[in-house]
N, C-alpha and C. Protein backbone atom coordinates (compact mmCIF):
# COMPACT_ATOMS: atom_id res chain seq x y z
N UNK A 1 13.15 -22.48 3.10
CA UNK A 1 13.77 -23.79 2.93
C UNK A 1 13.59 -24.61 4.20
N UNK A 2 13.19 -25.82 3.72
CA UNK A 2 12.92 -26.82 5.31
C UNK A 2 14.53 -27.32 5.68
N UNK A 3 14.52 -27.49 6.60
CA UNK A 3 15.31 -27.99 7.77
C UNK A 3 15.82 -29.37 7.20
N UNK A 4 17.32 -29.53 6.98
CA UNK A 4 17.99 -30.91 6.63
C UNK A 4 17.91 -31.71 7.66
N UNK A 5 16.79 -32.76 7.42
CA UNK A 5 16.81 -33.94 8.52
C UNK A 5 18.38 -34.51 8.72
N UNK A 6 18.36 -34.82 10.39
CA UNK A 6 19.31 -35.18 10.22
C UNK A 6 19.45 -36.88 11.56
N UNK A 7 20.35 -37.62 11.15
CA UNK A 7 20.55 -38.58 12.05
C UNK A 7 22.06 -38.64 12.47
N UNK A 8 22.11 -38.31 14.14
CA UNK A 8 23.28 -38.76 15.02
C UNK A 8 23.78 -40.15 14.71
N UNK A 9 24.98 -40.33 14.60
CA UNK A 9 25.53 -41.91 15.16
C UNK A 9 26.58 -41.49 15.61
N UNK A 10 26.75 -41.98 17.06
CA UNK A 10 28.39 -42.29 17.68
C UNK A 10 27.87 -42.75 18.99
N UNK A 11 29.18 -43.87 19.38
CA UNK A 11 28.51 -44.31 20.46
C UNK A 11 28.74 -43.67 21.31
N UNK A 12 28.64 -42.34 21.78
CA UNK A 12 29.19 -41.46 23.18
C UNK A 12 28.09 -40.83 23.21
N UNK A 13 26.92 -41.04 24.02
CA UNK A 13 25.58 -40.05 24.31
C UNK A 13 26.45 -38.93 24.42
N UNK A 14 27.15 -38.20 25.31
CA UNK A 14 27.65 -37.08 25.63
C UNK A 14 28.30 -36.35 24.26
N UNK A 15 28.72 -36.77 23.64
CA UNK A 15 29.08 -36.49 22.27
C UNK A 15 27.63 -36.16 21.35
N UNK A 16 26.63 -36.97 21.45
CA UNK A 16 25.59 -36.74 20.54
C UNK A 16 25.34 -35.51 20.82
N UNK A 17 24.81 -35.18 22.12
CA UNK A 17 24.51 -34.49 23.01
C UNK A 17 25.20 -32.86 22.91
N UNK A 18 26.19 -33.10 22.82
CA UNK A 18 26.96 -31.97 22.09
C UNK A 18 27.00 -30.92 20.86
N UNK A 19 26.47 -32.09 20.26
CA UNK A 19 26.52 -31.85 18.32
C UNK A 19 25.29 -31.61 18.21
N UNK A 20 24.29 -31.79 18.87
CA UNK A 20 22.89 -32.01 18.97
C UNK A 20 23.33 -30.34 19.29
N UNK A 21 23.40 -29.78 20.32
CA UNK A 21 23.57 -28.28 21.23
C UNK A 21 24.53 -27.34 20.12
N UNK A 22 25.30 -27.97 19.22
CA UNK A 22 25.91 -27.16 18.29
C UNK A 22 25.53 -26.54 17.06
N UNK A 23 24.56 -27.50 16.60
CA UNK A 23 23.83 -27.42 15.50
C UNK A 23 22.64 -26.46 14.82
N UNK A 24 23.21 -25.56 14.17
CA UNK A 24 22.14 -24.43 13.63
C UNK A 24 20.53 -24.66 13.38
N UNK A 25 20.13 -23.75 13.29
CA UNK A 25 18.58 -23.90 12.92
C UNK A 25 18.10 -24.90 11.12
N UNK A 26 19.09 -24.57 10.77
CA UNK A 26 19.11 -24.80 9.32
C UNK A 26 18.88 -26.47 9.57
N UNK A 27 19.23 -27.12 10.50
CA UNK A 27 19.53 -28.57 10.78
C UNK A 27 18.07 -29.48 11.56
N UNK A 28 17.67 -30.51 11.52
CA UNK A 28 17.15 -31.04 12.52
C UNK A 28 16.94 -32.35 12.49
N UNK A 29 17.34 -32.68 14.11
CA UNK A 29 18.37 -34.25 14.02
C UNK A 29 16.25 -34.85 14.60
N UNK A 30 16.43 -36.03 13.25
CA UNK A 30 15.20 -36.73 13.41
C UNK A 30 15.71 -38.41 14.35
N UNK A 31 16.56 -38.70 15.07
CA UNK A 31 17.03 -39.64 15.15
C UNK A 31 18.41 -39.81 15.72
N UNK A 32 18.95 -40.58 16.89
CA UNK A 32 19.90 -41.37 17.39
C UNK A 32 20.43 -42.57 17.47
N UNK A 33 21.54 -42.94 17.29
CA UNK A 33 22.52 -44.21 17.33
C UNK A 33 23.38 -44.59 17.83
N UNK A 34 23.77 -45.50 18.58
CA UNK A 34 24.83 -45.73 19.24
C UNK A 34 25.94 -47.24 18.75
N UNK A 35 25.25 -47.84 17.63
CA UNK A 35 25.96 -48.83 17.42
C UNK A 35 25.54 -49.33 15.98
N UNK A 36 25.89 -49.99 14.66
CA UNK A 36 25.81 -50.34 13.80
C UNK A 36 24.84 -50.68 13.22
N UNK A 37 23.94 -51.97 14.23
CA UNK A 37 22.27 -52.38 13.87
C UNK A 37 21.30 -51.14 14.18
N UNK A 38 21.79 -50.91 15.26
CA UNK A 38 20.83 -49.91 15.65
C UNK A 38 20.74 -48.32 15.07
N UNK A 39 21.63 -48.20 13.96
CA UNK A 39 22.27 -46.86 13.58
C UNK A 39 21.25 -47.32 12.21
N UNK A 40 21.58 -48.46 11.86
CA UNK A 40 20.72 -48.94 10.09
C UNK A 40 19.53 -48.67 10.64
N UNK A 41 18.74 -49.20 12.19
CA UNK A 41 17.22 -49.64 12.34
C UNK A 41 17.04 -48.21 12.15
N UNK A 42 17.56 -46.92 12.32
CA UNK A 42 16.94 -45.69 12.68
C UNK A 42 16.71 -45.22 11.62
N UNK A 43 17.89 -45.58 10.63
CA UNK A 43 18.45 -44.29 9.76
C UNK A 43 17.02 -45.01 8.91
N UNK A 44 17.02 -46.26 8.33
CA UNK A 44 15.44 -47.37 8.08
C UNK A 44 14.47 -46.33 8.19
N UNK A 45 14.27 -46.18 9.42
CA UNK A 45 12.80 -45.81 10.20
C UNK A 45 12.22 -44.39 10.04
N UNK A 46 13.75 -43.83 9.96
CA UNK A 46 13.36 -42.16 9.79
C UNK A 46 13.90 -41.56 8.53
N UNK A 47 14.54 -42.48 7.77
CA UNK A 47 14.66 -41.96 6.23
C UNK A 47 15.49 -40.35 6.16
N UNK A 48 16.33 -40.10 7.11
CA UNK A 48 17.14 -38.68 7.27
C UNK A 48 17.69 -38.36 5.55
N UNK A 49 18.03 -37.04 5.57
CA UNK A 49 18.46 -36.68 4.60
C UNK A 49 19.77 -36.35 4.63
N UNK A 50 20.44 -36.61 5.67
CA UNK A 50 21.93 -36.93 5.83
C UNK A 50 22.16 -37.87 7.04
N UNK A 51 23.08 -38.62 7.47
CA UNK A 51 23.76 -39.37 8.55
C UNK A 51 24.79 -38.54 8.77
N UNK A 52 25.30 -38.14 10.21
CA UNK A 52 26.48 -37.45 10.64
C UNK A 52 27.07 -38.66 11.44
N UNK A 53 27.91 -39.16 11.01
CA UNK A 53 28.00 -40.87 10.95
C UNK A 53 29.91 -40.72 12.03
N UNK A 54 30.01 -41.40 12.77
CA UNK A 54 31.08 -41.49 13.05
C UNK A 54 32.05 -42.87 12.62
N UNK A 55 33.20 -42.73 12.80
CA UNK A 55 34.12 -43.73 11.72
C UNK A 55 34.26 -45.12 12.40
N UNK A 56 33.99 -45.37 14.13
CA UNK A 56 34.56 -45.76 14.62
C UNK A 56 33.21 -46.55 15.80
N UNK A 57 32.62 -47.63 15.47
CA UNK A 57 31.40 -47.81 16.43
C UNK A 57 31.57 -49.45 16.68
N UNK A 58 30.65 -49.60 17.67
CA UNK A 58 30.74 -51.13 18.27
C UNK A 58 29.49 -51.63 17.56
N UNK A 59 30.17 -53.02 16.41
CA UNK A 59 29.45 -53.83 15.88
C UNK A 59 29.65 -53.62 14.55
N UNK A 60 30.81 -52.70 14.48
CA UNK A 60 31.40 -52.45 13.24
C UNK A 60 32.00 -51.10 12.70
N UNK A 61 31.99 -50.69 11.22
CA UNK A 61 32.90 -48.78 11.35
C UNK A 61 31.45 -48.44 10.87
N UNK A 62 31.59 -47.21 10.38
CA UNK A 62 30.80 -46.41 9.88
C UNK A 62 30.54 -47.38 8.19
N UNK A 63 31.57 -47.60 7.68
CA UNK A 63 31.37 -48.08 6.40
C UNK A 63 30.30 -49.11 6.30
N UNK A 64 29.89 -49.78 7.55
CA UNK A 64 29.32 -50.69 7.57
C UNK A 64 27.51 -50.31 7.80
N UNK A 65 27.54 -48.82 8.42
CA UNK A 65 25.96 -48.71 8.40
C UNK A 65 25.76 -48.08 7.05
N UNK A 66 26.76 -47.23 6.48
CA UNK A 66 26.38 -46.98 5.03
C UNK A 66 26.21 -48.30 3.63
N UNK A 67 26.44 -49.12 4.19
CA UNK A 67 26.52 -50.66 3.40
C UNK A 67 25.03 -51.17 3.63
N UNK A 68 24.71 -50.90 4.64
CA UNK A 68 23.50 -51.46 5.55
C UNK A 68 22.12 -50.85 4.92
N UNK A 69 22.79 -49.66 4.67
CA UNK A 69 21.14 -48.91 4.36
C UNK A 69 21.48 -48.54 2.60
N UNK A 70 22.37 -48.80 2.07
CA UNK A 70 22.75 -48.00 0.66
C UNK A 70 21.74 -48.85 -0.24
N UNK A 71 21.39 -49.83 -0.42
CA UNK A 71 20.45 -50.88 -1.25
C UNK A 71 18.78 -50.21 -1.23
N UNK A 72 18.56 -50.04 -0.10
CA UNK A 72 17.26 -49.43 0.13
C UNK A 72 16.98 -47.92 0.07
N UNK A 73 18.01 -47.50 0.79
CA UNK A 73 17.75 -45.84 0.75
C UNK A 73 18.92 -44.86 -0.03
N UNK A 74 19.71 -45.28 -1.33
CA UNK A 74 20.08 -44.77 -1.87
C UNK A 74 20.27 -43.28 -2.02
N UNK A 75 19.20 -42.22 -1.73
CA UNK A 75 19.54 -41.05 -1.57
C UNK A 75 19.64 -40.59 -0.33
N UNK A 76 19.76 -41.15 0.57
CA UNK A 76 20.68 -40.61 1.65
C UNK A 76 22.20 -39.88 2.13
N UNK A 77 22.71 -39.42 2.36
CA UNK A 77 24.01 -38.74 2.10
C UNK A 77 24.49 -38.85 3.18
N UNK A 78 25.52 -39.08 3.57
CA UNK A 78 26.76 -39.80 4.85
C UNK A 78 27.98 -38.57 5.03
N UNK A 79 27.43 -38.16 6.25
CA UNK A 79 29.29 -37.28 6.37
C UNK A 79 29.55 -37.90 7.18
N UNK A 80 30.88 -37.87 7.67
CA UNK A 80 31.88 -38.66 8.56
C UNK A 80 32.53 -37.54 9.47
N UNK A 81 31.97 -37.61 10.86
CA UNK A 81 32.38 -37.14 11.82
C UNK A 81 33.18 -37.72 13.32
N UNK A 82 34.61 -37.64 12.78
CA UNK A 82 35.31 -38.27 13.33
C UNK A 82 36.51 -37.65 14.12
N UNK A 83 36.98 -38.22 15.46
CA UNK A 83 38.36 -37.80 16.54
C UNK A 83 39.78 -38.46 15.03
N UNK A 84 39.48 -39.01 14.46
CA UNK A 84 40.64 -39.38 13.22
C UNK A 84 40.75 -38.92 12.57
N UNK A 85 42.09 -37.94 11.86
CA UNK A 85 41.68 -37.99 10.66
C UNK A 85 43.41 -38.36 9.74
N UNK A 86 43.31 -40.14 10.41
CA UNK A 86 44.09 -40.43 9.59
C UNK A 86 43.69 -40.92 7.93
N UNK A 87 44.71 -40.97 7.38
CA UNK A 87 44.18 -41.56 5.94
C UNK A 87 43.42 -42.45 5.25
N UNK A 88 43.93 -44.28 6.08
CA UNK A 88 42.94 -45.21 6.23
C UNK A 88 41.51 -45.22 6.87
N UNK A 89 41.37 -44.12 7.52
CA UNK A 89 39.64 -43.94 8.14
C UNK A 89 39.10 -43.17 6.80
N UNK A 90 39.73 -41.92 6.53
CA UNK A 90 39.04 -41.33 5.84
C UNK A 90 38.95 -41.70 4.39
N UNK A 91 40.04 -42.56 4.05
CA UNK A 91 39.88 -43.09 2.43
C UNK A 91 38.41 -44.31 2.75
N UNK A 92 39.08 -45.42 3.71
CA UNK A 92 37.89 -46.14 3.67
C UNK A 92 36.48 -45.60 4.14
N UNK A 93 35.94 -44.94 4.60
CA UNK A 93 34.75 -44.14 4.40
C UNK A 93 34.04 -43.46 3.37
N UNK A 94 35.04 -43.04 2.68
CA UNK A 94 34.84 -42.71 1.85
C UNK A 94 34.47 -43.51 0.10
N UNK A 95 34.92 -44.58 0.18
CA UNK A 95 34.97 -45.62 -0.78
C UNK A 95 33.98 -46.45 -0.17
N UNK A 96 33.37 -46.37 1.11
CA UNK A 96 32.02 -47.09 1.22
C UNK A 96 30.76 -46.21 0.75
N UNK A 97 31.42 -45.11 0.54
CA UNK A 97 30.16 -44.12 -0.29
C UNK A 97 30.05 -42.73 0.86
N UNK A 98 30.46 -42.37 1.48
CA UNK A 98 30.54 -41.33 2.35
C UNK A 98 30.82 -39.86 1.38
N UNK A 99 29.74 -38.70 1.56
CA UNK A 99 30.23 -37.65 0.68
C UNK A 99 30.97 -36.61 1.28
N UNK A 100 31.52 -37.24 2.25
CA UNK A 100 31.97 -35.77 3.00
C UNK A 100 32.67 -36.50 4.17
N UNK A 101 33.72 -35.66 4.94
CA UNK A 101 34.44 -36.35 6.53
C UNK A 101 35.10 -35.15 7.12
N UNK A 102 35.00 -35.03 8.27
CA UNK A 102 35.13 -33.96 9.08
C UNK A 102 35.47 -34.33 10.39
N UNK A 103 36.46 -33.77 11.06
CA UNK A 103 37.13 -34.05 12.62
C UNK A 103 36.00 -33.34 13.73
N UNK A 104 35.97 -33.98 15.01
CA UNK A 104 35.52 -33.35 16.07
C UNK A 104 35.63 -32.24 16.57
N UNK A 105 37.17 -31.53 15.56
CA UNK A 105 37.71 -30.40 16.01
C UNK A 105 36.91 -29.20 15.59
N UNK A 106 35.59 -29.71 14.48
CA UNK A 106 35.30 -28.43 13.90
C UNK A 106 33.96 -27.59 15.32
N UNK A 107 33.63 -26.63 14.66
CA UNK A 107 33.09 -25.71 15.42
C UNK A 107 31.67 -26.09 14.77
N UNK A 108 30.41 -25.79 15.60
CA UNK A 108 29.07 -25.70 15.28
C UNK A 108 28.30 -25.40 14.11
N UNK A 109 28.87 -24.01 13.96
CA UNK A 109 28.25 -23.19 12.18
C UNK A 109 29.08 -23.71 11.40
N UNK A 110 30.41 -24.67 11.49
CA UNK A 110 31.17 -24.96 10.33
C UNK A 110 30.61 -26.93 10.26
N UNK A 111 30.07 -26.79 11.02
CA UNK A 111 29.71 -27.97 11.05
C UNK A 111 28.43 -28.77 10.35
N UNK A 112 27.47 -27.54 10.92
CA UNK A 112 26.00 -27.22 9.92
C UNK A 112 26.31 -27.06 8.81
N UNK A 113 27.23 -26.00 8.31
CA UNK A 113 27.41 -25.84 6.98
C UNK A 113 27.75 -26.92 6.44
N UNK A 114 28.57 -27.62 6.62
CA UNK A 114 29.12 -28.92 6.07
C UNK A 114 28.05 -29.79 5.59
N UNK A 115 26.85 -30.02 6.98
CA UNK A 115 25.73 -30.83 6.57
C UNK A 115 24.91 -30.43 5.65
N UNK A 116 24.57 -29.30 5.43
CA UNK A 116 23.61 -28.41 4.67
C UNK A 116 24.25 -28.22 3.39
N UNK A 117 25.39 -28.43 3.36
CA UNK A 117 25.95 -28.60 1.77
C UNK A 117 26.28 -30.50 1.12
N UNK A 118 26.81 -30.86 2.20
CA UNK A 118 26.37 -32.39 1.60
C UNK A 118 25.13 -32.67 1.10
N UNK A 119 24.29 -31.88 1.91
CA UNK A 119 22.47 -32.59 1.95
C UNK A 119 22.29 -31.81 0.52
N UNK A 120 22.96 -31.06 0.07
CA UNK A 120 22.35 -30.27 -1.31
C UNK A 120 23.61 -30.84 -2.40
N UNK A 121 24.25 -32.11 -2.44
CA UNK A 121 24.85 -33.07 -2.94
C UNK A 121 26.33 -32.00 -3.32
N UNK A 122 26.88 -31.45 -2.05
CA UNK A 122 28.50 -31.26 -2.37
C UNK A 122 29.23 -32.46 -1.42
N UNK A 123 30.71 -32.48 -1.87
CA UNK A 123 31.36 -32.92 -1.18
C UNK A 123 31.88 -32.28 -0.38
N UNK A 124 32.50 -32.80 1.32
CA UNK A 124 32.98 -31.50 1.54
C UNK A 124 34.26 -32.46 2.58
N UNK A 125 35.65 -31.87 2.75
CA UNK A 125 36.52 -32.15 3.50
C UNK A 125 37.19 -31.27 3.56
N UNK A 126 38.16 -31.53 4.73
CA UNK A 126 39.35 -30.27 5.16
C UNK A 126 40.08 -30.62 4.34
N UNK A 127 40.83 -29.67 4.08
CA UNK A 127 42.03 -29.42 3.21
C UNK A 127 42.95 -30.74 3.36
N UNK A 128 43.49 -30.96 4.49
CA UNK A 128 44.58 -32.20 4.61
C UNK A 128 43.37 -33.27 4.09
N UNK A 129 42.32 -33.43 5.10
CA UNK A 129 41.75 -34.62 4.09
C UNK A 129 41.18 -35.20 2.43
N UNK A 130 41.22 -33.63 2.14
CA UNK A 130 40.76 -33.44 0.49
C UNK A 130 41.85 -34.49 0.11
N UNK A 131 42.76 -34.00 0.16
CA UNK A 131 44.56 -34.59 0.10
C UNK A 131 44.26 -35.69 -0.16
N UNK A 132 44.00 -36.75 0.67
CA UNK A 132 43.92 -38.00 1.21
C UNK A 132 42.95 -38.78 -0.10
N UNK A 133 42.03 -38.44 -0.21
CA UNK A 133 41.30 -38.33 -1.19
C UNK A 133 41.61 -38.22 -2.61
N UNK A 134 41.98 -36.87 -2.81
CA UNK A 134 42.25 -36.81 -4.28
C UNK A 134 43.76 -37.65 -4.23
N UNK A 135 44.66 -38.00 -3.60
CA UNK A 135 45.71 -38.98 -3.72
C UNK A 135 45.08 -40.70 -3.98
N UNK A 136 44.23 -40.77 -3.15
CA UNK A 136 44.22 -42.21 -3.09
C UNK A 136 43.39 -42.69 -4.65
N UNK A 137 42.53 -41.87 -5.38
CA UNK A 137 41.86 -41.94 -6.28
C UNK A 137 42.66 -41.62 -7.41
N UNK A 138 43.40 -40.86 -7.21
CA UNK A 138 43.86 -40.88 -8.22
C UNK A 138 45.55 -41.82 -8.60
N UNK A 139 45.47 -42.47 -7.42
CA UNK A 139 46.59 -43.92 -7.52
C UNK A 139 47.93 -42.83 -6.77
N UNK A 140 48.35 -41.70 -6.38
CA UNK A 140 49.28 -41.04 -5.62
C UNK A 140 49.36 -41.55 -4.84
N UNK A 141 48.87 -41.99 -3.64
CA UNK A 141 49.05 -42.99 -1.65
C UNK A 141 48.85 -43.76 -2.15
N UNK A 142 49.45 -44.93 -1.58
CA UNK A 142 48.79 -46.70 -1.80
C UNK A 142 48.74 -46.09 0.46
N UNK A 143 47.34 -46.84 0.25
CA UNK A 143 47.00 -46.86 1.84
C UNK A 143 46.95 -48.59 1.97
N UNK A 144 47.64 -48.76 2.54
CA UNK A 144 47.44 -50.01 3.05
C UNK A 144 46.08 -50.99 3.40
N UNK A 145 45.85 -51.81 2.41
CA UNK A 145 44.38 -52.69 2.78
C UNK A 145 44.48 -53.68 4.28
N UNK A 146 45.83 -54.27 4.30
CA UNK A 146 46.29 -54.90 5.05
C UNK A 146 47.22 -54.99 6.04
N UNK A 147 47.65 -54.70 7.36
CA UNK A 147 48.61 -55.11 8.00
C UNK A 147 47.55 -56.00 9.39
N UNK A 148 48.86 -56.99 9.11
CA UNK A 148 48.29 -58.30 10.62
C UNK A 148 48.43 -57.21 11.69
N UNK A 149 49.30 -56.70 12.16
CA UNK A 149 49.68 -55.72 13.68
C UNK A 149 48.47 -54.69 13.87
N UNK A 150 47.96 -53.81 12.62
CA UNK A 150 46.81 -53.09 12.87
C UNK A 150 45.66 -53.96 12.99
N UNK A 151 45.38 -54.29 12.19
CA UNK A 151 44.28 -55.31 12.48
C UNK A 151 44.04 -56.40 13.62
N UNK A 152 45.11 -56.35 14.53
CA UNK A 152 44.77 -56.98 15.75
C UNK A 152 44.58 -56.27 16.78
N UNK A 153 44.65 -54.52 16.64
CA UNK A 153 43.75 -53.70 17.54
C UNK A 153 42.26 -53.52 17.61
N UNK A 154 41.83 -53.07 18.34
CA UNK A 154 40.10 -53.01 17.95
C UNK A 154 40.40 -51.39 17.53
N UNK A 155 39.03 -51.31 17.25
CA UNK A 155 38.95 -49.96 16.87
C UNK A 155 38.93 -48.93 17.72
N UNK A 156 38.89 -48.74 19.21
CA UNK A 156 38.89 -48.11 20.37
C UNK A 156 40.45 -48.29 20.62
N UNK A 157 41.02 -48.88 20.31
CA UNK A 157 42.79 -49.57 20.27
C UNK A 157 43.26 -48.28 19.71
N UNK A 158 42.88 -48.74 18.25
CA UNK A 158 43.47 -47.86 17.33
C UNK A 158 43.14 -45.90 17.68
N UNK A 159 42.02 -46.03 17.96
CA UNK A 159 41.67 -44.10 18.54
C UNK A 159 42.30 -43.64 19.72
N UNK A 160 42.76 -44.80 20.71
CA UNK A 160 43.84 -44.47 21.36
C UNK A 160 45.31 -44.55 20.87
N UNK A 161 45.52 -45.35 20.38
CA UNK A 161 46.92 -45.08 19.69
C UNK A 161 47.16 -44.16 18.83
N UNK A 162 46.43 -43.47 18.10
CA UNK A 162 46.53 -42.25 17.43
C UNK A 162 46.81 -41.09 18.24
N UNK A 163 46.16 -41.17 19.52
CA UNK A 163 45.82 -40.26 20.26
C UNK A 163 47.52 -39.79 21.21
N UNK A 164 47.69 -41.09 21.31
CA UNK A 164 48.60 -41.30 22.33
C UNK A 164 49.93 -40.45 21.26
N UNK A 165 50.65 -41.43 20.43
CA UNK A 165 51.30 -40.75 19.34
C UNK A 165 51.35 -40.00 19.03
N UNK A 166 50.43 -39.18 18.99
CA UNK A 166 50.58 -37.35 18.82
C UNK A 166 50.84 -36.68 19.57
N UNK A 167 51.23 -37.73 21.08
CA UNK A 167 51.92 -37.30 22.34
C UNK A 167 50.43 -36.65 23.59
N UNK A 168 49.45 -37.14 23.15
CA UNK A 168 48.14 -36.67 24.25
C UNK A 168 48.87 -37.36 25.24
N UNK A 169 48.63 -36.71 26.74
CA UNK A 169 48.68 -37.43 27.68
C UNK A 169 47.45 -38.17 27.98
N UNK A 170 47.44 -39.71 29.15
CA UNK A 170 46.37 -40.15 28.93
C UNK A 170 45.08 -38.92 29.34
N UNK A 171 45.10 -37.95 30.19
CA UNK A 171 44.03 -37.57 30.75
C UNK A 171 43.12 -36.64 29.23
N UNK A 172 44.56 -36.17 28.42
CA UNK A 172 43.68 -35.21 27.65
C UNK A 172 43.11 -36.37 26.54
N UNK A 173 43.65 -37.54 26.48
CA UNK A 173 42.97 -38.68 25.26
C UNK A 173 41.43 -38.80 25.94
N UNK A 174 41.65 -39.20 27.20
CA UNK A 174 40.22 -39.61 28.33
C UNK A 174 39.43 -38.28 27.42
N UNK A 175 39.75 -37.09 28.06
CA UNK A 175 38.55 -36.01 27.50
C UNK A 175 38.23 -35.92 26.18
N UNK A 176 39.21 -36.36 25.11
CA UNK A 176 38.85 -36.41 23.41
C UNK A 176 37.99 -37.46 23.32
N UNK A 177 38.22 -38.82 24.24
CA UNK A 177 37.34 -39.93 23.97
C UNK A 177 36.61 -40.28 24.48
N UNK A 178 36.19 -39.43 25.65
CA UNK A 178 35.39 -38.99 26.85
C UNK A 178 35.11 -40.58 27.53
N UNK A 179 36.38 -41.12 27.62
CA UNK A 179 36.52 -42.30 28.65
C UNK A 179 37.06 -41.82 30.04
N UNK A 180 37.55 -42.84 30.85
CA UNK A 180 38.09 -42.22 31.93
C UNK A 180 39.54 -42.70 31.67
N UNK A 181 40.64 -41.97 32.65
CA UNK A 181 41.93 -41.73 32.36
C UNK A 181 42.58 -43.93 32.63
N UNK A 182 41.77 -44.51 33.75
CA UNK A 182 42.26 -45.48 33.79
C UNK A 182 41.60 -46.62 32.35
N UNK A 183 40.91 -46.32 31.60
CA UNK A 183 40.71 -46.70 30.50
C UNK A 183 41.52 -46.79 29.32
N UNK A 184 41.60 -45.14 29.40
CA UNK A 184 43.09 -44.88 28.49
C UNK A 184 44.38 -45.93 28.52
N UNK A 185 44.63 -45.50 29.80
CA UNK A 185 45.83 -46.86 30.23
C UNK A 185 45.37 -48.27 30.02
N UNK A 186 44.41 -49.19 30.19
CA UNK A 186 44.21 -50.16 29.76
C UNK A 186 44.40 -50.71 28.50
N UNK A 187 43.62 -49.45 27.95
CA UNK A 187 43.73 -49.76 25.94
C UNK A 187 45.66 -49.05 25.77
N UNK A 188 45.99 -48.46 26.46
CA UNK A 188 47.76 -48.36 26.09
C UNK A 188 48.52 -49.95 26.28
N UNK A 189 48.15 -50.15 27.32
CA UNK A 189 48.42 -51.28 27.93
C UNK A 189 48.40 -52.47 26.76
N UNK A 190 47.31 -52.87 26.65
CA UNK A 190 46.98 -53.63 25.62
C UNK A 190 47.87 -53.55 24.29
N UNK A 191 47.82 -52.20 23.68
CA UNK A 191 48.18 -52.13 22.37
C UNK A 191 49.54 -52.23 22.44
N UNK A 192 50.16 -51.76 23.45
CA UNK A 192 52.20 -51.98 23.71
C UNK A 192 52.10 -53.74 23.63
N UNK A 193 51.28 -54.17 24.64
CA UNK A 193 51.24 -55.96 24.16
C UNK A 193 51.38 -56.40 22.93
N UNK A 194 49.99 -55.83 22.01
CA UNK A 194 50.00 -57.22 21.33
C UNK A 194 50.78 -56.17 19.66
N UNK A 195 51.32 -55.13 20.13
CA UNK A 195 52.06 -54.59 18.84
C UNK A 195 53.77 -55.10 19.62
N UNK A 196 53.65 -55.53 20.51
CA UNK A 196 55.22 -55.99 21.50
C UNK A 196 55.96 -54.79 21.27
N UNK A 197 55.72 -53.50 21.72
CA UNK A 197 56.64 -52.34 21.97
C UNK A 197 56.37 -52.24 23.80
N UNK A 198 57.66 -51.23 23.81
CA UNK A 198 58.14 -51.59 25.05
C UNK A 198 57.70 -50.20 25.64
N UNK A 199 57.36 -48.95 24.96
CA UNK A 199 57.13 -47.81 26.06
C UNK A 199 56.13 -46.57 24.28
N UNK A 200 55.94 -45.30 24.95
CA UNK A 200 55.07 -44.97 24.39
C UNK A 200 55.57 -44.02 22.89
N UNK A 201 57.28 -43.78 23.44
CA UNK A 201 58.31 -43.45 22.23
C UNK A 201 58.58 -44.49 20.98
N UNK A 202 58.07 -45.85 22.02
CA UNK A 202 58.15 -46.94 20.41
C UNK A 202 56.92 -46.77 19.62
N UNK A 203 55.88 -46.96 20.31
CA UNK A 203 54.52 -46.77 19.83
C UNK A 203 54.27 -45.95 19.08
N UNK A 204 54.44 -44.20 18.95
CA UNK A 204 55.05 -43.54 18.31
C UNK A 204 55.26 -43.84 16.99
N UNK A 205 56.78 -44.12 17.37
CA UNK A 205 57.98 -44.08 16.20
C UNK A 205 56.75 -45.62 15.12
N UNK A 206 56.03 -46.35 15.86
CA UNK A 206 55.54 -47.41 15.05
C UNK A 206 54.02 -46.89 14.07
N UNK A 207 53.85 -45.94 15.04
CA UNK A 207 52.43 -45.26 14.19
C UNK A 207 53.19 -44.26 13.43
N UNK A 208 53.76 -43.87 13.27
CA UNK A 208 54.49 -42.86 12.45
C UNK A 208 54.77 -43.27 11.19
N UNK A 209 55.36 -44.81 11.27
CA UNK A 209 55.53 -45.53 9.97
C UNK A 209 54.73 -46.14 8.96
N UNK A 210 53.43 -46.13 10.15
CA UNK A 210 52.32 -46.11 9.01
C UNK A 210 51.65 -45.24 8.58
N UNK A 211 52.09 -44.43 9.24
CA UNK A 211 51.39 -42.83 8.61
C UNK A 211 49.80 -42.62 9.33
N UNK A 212 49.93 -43.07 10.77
CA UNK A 212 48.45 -42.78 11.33
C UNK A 212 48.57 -41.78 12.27
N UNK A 213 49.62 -40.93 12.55
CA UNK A 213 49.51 -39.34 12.96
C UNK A 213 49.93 -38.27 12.22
């Protein structure tokens, strides 16, 4: 059996770089991306037989390079490899046509496997995210299309505020998002602004209510 082409997207070389070093024989990455146009020009150019697509990129989400290339290259297959795995990432990824979504947390051979079974047209998610899924489809969650307060974070906003809320300190968010620790604090900074909470117990108690930890 030949080797499931495959194409990187996330914007963290060091992250590609990783997944690239994790990845079984069964796999082989024809292609790299770091941002939305440039994730369509590749996936275009090299026609992969899966995207290991992340949720969260500059110039738009993931939903947006599977939008990009779905008209032309239709049999392509999209997993979602993502530091989130709240509900609104993984429902909307999934409803842009994504067959599969998976956290950063997984391990190498569980990771290949994942690709190597999408690429042979399964679906595949973790258990909590199956959840997410078979709820939202079948009308169980209403996930929210809309709130003004989320939507005035960016998307680097929002992967720190998830992060933060689950109580990471900034240094261990820095190493999940492989920024540096005074970064972290900037994007905290920011998001206590323009959500007007006053410390990181409100922030919290405010992501909690939407159900993004």
């Amino acid at each position: 059996m030949s080797a499931v082409r495959v194409v990187l997207v996330d914007d963290h070389r060091l992250v590609r770089s990783g997944v690239r070093a994790e990845l079984g024989a069964e796999v082989e990455v024809v292609g790299e991306a770091a941002d939305v146009d440039e994730a369509v020009r590749v996936i275009t150019d090299t026609k992969p037989d899966v995207v290991l697509l992340d949720v969260h990129l500059p110039g738009g989400g993931g939903g947006e390079v599977i939008r990009g290339v779905h008209d032309e290259l239709p049999a392509v297959r999209f997993l979602a490899l993502s530091v989130s795995d709240a509900a609104e990432d993984v429902i909307g990824v999934v409803r842009a046509g994504a067959r599969g979504y998976v956290t950063k947390t997984i391990d190498g051979p569980a990771l290949t496997d994942a690709i190597v079974r999408v690429a042979g047209g399964d679906a595949v998610f973790g258990p909590r995210l199956a959840g997410f899924v078979l709820d939202a489809f079948a009308g169980g969650t209403v996930v929210e299309e809309a709130d003004d307060e989320l939507d005035a974070l960016t998307q680097r906003e929002r992967e720190v505020l998830r992060l933060i809320a689950r109580g990471y300190t900034y240094r261990e968010a820095a190493q999940e998002l492989v920024l540096s620790e005074r970064t972290i604090e900037t994007h905290v900074s920011s998001v206590l602004r323009k959500l007007q909470l006053s410390n990181r117990r409100e922030l919290a108690k405010w992501a909690s209510a939407r159900r993004l930890v």
